[in-house]
Protein backbone atom coordinates (compact mmCIF):
# COMPACT_ATOMS: atom_id res chain seq x y z
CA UNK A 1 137.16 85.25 104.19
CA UNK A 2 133.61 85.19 105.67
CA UNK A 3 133.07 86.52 108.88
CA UNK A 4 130.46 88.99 110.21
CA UNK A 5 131.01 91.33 112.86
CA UNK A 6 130.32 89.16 116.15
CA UNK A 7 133.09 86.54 114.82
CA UNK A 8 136.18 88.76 113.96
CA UNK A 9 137.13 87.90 117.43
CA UNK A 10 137.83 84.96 116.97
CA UNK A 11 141.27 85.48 115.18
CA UNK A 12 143.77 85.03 118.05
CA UNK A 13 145.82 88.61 116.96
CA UNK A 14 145.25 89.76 113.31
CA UNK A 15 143.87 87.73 110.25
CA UNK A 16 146.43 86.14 107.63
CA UNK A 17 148.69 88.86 105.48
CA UNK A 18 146.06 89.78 102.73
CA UNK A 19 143.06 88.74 104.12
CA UNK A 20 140.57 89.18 100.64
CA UNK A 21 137.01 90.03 102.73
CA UNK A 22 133.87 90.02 100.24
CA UNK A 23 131.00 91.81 101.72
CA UNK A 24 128.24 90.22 100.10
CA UNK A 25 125.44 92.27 101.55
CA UNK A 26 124.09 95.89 100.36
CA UNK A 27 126.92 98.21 100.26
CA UNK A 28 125.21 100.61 103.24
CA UNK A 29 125.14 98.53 105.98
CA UNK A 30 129.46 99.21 105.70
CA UNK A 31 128.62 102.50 107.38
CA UNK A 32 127.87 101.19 110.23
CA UNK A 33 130.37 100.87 112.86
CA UNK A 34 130.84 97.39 113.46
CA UNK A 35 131.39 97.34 109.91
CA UNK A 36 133.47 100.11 109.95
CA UNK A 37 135.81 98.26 112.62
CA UNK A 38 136.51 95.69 110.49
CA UNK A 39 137.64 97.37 107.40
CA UNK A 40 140.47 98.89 109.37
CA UNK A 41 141.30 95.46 111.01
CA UNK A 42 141.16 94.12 107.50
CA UNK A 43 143.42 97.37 106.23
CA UNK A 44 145.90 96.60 109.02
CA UNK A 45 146.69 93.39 107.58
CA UNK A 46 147.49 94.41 104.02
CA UNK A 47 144.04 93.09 103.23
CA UNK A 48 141.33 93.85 100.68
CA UNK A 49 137.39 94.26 101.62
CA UNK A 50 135.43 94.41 98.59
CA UNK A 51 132.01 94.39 97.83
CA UNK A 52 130.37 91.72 96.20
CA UNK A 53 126.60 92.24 96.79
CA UNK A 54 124.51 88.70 96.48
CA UNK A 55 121.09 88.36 97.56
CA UNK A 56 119.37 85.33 98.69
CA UNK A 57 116.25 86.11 97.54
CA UNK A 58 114.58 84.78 93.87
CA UNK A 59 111.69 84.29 92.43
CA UNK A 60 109.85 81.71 91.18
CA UNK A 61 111.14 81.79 88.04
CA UNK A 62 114.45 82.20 88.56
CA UNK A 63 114.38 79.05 90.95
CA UNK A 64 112.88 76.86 88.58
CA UNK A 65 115.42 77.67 86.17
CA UNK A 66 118.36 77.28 88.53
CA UNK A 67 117.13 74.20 89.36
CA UNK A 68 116.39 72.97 86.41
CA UNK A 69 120.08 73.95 85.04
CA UNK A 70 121.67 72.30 87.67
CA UNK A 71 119.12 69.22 87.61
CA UNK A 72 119.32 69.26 91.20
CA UNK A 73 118.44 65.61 93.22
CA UNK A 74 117.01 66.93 95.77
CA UNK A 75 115.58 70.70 96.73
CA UNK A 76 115.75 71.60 100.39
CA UNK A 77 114.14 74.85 100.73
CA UNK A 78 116.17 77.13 103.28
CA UNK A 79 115.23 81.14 104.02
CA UNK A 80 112.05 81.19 102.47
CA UNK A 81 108.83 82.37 103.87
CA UNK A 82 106.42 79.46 101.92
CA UNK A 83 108.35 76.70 102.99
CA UNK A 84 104.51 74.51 101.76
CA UNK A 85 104.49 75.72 97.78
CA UNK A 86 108.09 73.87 97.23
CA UNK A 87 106.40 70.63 96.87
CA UNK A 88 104.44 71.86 94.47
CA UNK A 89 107.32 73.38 92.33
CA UNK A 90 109.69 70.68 92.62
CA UNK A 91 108.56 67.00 93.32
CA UNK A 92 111.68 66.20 94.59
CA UNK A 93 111.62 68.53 97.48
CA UNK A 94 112.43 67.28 100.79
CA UNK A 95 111.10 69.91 103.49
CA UNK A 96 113.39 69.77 106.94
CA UNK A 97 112.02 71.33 110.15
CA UNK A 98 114.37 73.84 112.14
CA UNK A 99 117.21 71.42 113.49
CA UNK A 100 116.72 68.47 111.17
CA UNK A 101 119.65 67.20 109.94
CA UNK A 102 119.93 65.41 106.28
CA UNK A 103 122.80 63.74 105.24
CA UNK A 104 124.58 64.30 101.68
């Protein structure tokens, strides 16, 4: 399951019987209470919430070389802060402003 606090309302009563929730952020942000809310709802349900930490954030190298493994089409860059050096990393970048939409 992926959900984050604002959308666990949106279950009409409790989630599905074992409800597997991986938390993919840092660990310490499940002290806070929102967070805390959910674990029980999770718990109440015969559930599991583990963590799983992922961040979105790499580097240059470790971008090329995902990239490069995967010998990706097409690079969209998404959640970066220098949107302008992708071109320069990857010639087949394709650069969307906020609310384009590109078909696959």
């Amino acid at each position: 399951m992926l959900v984050r606090p604002s959308l666990i309302g949106d279950f009409q009563g409790d989630p599905p019987k074992r409800t597997q929730l991986l938390f993919g952020m840092w660990a310490g942000y499940r002290d806070k209470e929102e967070w805390r809310k959910i674990e029980k709802v999770i718990a109440g349900c015969g559930g599991n919430f583990q963590n799983c930490h992922s961040s979105g954030h790499a580097n240059r190298e470790e971008l090329l070389s995902f990239v490069n493994s995967i010998a990706a089409k097409v690079v969209v860059p998404i959640h970066t802060s220098v949107p302008e050096l992708f071109p320069c990393l990857f010639p087949n970048c394709v650069r969307l402003a906020d609310g384009d939409v590109m078909e696959v």
